[in-house]
PDB file of N, CA and C in Angstrom:
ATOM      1  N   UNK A   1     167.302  15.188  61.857  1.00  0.00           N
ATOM      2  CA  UNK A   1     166.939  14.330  62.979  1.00  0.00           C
ATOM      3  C   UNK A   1     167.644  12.976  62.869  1.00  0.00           C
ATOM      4  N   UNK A   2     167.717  12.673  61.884  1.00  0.00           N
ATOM      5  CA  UNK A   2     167.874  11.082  61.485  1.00  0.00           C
ATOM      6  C   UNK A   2     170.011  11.102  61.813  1.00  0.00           C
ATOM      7  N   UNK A   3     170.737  12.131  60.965  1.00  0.00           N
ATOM      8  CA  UNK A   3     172.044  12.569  61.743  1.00  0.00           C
ATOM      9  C   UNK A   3     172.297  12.588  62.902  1.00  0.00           C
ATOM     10  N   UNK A   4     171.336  13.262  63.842  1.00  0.00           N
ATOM     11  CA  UNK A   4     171.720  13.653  65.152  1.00  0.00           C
ATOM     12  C   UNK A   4     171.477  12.054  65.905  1.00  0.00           C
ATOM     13  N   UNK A   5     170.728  11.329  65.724  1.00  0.00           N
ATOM     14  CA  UNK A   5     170.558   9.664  66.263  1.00  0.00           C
ATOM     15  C   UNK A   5     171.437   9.233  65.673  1.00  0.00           C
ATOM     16  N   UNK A   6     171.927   9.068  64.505  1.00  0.00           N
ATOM     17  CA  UNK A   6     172.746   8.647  63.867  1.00  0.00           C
ATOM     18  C   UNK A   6     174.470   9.046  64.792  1.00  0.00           C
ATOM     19  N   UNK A   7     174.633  10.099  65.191  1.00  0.00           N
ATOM     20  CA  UNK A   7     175.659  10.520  65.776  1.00  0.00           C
ATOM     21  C   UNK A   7     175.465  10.077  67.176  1.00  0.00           C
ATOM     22  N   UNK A   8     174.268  10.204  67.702  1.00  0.00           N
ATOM     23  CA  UNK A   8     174.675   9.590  69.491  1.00  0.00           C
ATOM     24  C   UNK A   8     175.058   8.031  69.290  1.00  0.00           C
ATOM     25  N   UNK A   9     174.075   7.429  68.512  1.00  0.00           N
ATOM     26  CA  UNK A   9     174.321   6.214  68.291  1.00  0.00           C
ATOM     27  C   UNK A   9     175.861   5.445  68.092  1.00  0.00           C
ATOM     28  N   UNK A  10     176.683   6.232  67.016  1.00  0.00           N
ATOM     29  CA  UNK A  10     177.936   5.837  66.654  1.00  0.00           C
ATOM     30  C   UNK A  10     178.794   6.064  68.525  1.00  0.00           C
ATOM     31  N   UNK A  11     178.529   7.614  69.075  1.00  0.00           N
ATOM     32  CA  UNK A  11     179.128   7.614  70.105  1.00  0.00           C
ATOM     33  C   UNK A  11     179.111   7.347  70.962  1.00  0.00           C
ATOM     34  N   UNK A  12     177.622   6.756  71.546  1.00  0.00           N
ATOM     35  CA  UNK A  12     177.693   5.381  72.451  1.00  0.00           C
ATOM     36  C   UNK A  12     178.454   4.449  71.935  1.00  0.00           C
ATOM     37  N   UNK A  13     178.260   3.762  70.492  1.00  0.00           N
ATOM     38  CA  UNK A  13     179.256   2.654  70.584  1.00  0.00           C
ATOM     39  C   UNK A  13     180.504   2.987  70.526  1.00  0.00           C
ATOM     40  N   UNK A  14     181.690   3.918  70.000  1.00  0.00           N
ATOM     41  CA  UNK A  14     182.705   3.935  70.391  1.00  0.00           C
ATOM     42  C   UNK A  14     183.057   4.141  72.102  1.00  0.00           C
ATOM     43  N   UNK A  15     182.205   5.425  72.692  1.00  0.00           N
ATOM     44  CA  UNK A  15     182.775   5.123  73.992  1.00  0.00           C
ATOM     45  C   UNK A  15     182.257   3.320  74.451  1.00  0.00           C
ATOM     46  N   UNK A  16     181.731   3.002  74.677  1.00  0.00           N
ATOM     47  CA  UNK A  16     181.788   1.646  74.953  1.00  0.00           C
ATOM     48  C   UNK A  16     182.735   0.669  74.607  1.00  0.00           C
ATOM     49  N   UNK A  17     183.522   0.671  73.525  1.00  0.00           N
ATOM     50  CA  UNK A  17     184.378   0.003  73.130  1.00  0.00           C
ATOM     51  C   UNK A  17     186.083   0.359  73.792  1.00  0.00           C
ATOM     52  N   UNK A  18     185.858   1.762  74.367  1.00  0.00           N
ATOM     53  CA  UNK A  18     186.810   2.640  74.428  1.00  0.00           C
ATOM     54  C   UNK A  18     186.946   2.317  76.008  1.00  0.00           C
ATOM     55  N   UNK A  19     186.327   1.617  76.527  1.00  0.00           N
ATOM     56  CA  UNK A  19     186.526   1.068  78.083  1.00  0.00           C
ATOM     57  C   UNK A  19     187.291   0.538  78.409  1.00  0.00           C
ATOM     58  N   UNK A  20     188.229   1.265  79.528  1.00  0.00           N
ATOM     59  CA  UNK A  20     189.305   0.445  80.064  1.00  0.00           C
ATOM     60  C   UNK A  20     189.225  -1.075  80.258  1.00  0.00           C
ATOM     61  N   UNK A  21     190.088  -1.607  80.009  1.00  0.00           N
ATOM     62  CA  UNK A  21     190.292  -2.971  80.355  1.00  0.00           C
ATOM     63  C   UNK A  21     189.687  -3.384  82.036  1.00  0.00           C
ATOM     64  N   UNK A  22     189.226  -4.381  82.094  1.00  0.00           N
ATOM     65  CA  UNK A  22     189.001  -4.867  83.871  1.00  0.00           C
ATOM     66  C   UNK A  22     190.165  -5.561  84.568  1.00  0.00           C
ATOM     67  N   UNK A  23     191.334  -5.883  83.787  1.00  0.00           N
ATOM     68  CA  UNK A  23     192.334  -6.682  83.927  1.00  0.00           C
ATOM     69  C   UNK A  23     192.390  -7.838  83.935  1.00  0.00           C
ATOM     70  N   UNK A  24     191.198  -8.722  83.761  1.00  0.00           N
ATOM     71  CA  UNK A  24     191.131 -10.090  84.017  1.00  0.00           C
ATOM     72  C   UNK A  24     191.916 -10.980  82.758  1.00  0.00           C
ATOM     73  N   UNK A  25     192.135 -12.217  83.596  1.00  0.00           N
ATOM     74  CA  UNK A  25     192.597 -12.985  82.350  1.00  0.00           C
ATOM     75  C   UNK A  25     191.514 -13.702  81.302  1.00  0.00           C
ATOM     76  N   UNK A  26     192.058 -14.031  80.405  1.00  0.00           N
ATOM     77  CA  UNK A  26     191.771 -14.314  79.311  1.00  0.00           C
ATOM     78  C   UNK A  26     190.569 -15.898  79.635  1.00  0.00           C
ATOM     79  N   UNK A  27     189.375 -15.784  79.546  1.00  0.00           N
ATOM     80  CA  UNK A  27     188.550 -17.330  79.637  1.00  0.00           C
ATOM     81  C   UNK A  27     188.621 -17.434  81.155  1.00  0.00           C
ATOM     82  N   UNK A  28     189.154 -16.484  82.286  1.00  0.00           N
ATOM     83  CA  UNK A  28     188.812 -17.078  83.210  1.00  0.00           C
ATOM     84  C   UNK A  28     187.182 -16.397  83.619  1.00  0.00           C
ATOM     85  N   UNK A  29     186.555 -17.275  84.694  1.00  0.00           N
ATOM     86  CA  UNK A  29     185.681 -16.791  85.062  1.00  0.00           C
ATOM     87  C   UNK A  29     185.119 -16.487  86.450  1.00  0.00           C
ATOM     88  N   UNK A  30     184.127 -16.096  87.374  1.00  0.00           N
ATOM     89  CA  UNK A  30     183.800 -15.226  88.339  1.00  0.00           C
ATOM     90  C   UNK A  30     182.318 -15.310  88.775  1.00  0.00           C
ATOM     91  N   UNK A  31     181.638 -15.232  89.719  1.00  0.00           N
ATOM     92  CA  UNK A  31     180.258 -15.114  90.434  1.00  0.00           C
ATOM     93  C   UNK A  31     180.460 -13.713  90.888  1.00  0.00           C
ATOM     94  N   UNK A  32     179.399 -12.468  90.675  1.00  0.00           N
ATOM     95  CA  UNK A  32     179.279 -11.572  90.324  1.00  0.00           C
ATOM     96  C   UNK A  32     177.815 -11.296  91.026  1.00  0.00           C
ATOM     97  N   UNK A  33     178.023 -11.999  92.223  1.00  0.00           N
ATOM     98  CA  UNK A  33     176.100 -12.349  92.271  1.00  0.00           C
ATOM     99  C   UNK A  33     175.822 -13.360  92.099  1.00  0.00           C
ATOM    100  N   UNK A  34     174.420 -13.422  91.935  1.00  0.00           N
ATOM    101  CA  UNK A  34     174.450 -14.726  91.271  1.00  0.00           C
ATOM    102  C   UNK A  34     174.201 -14.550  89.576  1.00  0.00           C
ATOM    103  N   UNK A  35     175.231 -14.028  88.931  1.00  0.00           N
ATOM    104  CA  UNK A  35     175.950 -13.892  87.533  1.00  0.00           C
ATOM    105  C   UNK A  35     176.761 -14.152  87.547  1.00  0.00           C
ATOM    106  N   UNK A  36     177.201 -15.465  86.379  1.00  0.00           N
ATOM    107  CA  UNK A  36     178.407 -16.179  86.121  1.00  0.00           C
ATOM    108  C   UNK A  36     178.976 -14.851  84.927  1.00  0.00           C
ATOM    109  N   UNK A  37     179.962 -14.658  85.363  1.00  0.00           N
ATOM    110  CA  UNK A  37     180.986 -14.272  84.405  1.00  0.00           C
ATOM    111  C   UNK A  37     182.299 -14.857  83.826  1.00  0.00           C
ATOM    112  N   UNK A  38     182.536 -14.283  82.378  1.00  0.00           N
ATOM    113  CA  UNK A  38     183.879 -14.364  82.052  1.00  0.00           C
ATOM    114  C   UNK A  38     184.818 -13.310  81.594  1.00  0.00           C
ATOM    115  N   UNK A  39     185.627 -13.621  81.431  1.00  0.00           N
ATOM    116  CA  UNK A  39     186.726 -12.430  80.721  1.00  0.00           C
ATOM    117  C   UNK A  39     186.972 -12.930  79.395  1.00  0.00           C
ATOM    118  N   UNK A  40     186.478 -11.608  78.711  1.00  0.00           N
ATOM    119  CA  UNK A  40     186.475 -11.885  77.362  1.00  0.00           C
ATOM    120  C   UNK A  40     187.857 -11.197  76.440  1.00  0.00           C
ATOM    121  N   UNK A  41     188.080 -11.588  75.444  1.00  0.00           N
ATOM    122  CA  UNK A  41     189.230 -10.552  74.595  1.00  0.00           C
ATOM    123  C   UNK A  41     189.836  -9.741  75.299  1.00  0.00           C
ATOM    124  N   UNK A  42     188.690  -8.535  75.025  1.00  0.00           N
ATOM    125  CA  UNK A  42     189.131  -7.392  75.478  1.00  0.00           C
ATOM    126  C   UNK A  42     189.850  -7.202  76.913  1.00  0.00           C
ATOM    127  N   UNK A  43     189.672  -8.245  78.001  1.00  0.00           N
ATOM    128  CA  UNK A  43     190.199  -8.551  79.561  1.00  0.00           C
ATOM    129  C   UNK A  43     189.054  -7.911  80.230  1.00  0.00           C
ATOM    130  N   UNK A  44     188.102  -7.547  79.787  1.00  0.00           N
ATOM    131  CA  UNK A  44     186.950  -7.403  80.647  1.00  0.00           C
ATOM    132  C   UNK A  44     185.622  -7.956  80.495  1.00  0.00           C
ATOM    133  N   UNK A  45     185.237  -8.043  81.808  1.00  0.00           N
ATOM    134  CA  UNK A  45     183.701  -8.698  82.342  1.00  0.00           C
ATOM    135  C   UNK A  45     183.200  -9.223  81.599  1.00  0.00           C
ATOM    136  N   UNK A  46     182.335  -9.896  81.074  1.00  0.00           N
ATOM    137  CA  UNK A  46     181.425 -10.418  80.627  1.00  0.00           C
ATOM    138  C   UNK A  46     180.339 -10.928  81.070  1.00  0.00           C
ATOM    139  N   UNK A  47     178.730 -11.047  80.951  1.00  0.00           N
ATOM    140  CA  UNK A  47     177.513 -11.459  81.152  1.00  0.00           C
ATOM    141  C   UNK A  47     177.634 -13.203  80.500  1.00  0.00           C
ATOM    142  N   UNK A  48     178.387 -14.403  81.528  1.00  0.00           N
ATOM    143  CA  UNK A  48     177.977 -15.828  80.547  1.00  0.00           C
ATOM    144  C   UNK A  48     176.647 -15.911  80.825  1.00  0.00           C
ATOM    145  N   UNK A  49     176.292 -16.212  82.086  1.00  0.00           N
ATOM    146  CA  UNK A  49     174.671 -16.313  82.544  1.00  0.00           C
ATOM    147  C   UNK A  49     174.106 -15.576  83.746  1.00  0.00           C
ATOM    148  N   UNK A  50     173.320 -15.575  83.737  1.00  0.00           N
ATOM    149  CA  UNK A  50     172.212 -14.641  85.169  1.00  0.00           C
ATOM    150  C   UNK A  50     171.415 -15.996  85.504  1.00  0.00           C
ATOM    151  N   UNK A  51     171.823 -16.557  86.848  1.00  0.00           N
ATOM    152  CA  UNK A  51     171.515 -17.911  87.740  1.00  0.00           C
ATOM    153  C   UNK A  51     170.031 -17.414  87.432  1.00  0.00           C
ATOM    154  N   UNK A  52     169.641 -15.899  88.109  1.00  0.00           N
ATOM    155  CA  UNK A  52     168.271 -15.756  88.421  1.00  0.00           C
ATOM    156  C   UNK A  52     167.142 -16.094  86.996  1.00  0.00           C
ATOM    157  N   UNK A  53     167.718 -15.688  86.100  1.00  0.00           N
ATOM    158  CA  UNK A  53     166.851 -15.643  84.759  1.00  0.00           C
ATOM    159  C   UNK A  53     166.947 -17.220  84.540  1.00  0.00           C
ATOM    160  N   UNK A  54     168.262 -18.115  84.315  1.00  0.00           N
ATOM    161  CA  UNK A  54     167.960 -19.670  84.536  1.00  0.00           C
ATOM    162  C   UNK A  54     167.031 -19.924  85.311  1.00  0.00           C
ATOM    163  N   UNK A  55     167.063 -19.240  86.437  1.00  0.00           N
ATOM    164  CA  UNK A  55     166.137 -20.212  87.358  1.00  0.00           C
ATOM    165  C   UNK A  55     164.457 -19.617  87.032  1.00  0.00           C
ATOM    166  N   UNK A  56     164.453 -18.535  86.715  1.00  0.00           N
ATOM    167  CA  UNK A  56     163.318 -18.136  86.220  1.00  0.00           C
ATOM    168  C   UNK A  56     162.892 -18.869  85.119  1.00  0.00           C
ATOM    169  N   UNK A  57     163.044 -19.439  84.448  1.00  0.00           N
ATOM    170  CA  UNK A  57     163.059 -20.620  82.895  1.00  0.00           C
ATOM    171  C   UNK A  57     162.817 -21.437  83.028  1.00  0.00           C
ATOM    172  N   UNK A  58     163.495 -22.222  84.424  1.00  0.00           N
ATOM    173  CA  UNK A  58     163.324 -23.352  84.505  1.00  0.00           C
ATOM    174  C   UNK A  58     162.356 -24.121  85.357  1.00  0.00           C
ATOM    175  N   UNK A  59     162.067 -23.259  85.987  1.00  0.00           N
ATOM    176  CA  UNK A  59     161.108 -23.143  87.095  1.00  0.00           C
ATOM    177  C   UNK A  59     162.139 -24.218  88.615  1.00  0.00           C
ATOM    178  N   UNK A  60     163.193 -24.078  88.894  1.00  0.00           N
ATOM    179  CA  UNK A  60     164.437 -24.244  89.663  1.00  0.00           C
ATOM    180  C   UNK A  60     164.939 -23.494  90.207  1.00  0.00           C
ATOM    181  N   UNK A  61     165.681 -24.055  91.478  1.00  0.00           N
ATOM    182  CA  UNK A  61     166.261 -22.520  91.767  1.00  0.00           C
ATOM    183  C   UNK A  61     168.168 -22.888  91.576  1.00  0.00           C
ATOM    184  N   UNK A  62     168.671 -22.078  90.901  1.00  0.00           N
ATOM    185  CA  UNK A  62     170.203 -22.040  90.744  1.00  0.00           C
ATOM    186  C   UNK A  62     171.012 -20.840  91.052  1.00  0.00           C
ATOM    187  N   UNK A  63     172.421 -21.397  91.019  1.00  0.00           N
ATOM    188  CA  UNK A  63     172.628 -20.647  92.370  1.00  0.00           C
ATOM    189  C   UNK A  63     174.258 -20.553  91.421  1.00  0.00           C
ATOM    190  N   UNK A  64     175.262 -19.358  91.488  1.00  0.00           N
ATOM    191  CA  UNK A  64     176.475 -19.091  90.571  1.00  0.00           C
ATOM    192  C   UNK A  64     177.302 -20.013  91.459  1.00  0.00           C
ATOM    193  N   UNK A  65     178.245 -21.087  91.040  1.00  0.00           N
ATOM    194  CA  UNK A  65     178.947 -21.594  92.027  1.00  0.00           C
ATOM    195  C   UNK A  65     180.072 -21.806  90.987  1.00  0.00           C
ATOM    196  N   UNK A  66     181.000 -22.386  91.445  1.00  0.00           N
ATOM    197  CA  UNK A  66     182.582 -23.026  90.893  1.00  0.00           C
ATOM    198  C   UNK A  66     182.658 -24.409  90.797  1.00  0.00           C
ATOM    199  N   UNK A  67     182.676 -24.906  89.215  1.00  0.00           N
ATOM    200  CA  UNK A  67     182.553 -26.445  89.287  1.00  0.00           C
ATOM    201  C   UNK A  67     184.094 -26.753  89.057  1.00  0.00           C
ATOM    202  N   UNK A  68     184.526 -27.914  89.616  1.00  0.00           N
ATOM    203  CA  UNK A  68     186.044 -28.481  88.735  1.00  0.00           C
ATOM    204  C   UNK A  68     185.507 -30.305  89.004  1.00  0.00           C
ATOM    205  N   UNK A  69     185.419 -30.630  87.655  1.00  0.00           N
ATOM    206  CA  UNK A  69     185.005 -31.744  88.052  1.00  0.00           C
ATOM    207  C   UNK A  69     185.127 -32.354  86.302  1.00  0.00           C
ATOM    208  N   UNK A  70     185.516 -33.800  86.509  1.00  0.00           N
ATOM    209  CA  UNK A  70     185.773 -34.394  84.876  1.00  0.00           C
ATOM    210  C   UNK A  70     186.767 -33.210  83.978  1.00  0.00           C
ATOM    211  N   UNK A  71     187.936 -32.330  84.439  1.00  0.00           N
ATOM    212  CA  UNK A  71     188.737 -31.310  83.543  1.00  0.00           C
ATOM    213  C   UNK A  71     188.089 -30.351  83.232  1.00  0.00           C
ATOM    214  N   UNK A  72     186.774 -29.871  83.767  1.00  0.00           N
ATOM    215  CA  UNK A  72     186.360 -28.670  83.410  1.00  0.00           C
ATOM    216  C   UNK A  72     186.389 -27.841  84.760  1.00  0.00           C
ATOM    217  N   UNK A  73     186.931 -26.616  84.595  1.00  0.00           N
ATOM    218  CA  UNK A  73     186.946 -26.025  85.819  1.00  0.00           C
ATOM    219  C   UNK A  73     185.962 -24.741  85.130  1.00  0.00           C
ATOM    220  N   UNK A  74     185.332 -24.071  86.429  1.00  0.00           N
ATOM    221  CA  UNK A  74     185.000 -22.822  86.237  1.00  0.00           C
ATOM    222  C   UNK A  74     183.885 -22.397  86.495  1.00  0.00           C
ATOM    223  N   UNK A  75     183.056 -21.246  86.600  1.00  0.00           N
ATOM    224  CA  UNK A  75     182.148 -20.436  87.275  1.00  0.00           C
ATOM    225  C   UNK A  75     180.891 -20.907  86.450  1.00  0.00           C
ATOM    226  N   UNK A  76     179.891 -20.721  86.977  1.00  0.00           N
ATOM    227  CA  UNK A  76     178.038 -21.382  86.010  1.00  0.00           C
ATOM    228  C   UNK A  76     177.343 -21.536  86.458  1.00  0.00           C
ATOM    229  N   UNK A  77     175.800 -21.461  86.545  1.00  0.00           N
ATOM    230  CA  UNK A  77     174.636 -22.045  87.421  1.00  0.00           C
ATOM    231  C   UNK A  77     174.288 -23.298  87.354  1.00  0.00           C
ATOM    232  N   UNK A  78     174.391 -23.892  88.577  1.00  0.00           N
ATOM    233  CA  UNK A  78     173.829 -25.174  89.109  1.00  0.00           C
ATOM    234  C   UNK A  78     172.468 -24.850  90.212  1.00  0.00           C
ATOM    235  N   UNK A  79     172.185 -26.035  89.768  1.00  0.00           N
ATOM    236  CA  UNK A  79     171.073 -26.480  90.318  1.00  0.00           C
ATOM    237  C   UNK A  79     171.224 -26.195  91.860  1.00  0.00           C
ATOM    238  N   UNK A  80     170.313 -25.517  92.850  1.00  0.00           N
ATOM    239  CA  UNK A  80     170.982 -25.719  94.396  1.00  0.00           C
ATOM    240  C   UNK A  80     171.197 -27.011  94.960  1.00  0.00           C
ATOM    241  N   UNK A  81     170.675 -27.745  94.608  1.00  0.00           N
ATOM    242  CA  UNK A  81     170.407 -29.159  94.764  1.00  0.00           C
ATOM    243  C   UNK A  81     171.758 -30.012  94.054  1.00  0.00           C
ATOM    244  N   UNK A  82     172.832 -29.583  93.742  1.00  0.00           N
ATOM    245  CA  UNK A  82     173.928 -30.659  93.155  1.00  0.00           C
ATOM    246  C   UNK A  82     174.885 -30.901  94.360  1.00  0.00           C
ATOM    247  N   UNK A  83     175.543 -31.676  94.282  1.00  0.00           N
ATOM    248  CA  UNK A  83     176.283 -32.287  95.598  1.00  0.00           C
ATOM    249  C   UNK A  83     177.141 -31.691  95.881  1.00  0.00           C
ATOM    250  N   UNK A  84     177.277 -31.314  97.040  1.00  0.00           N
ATOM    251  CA  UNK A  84     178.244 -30.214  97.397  1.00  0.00           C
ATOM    252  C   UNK A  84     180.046 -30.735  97.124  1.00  0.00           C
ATOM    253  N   UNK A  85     180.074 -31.858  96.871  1.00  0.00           N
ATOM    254  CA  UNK A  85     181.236 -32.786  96.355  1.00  0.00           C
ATOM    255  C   UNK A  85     181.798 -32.390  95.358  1.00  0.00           C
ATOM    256  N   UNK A  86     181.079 -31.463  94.374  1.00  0.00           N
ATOM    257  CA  UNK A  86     181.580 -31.759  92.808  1.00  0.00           C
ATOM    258  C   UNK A  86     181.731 -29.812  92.950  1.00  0.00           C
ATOM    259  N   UNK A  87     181.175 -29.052  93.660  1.00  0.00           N
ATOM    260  CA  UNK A  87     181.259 -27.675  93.457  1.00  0.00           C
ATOM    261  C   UNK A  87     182.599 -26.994  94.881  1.00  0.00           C
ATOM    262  N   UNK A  88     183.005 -26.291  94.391  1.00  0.00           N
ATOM    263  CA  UNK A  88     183.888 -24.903  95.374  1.00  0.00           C
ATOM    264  C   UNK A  88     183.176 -23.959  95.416  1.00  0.00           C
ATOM    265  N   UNK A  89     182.272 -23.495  96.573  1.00  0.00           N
ATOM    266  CA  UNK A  89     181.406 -22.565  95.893  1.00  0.00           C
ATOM    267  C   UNK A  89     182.497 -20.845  96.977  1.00  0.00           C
ATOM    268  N   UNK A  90     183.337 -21.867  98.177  1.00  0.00           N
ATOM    269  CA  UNK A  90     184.129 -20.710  98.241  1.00  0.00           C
ATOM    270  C   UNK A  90     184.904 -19.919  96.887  1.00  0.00           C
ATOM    271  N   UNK A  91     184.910 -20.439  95.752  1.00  0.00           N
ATOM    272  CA  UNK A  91     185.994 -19.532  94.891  1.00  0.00           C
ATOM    273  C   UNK A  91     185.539 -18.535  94.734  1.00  0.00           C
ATOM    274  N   UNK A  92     185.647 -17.322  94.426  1.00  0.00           N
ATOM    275  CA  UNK A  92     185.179 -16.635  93.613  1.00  0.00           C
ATOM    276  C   UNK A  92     185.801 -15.956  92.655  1.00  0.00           C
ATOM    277  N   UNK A  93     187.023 -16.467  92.140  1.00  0.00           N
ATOM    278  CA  UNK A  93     187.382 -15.861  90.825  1.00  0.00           C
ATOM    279  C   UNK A  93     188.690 -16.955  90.450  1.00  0.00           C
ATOM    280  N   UNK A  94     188.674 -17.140  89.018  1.00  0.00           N
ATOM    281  CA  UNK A  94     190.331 -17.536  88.581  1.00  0.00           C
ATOM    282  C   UNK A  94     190.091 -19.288  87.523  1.00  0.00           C
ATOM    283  N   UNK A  95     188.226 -19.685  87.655  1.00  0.00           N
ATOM    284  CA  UNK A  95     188.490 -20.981  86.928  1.00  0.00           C
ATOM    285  C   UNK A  95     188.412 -20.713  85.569  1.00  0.00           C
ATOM    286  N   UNK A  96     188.710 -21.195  84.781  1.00  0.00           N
ATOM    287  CA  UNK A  96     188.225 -21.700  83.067  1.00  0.00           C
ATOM    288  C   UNK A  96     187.373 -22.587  82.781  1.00  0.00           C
ATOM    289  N   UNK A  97     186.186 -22.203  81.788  1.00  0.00           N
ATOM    290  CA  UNK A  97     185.794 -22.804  81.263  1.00  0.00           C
ATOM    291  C   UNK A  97     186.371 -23.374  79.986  1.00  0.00           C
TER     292      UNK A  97
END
């Protein structure tokens, strides 16, 4: 018994690892929903944050938008409430964090 878990286990994690690339570049990131993503190593997807679970925490509501503001560019949850001055919330893919 303890083999046979032992064996699905290993082969979930290789196929998982064994996943095509998403093509993205390297640190850029994406709104996915309202899930901020990035591209990690491997050139695919990544989970940075879930707006909804922030906002569930915080008792706020936030919302995935595109900041470039002070040299930081890139995808994250803000507050709905931040000035529409400092966010692109048309982007949806290509900033760095």
């Amino acid at each position: 018994m303890k083999a046979l878990l032992l064996t699905s286990l290993l082969a979930t994690a290789l196929l998982t690892r064994c996943r095509a690339p998403d093509g993205c570049a390297l640190v850029s990131t994406r709104c996915a929903g309202n899930v901020a993503e990035i591209c990690n190593g491997d050139g695919n997807w990544q989970v940075l944050a879930d707006c909804d679970a922030v906002s569930e925490h915080s008792n706020a509501a936030f919302t995935c938008a595109y900041v470039n503001e002070e040299g930081v560019t890139g995808h994250t949850c803000l507050p709905t409430t931040v000035d529409a001055g400092t966010v692109d919330a048309g982007s949806e893919e290509g900033g760095v964090l």
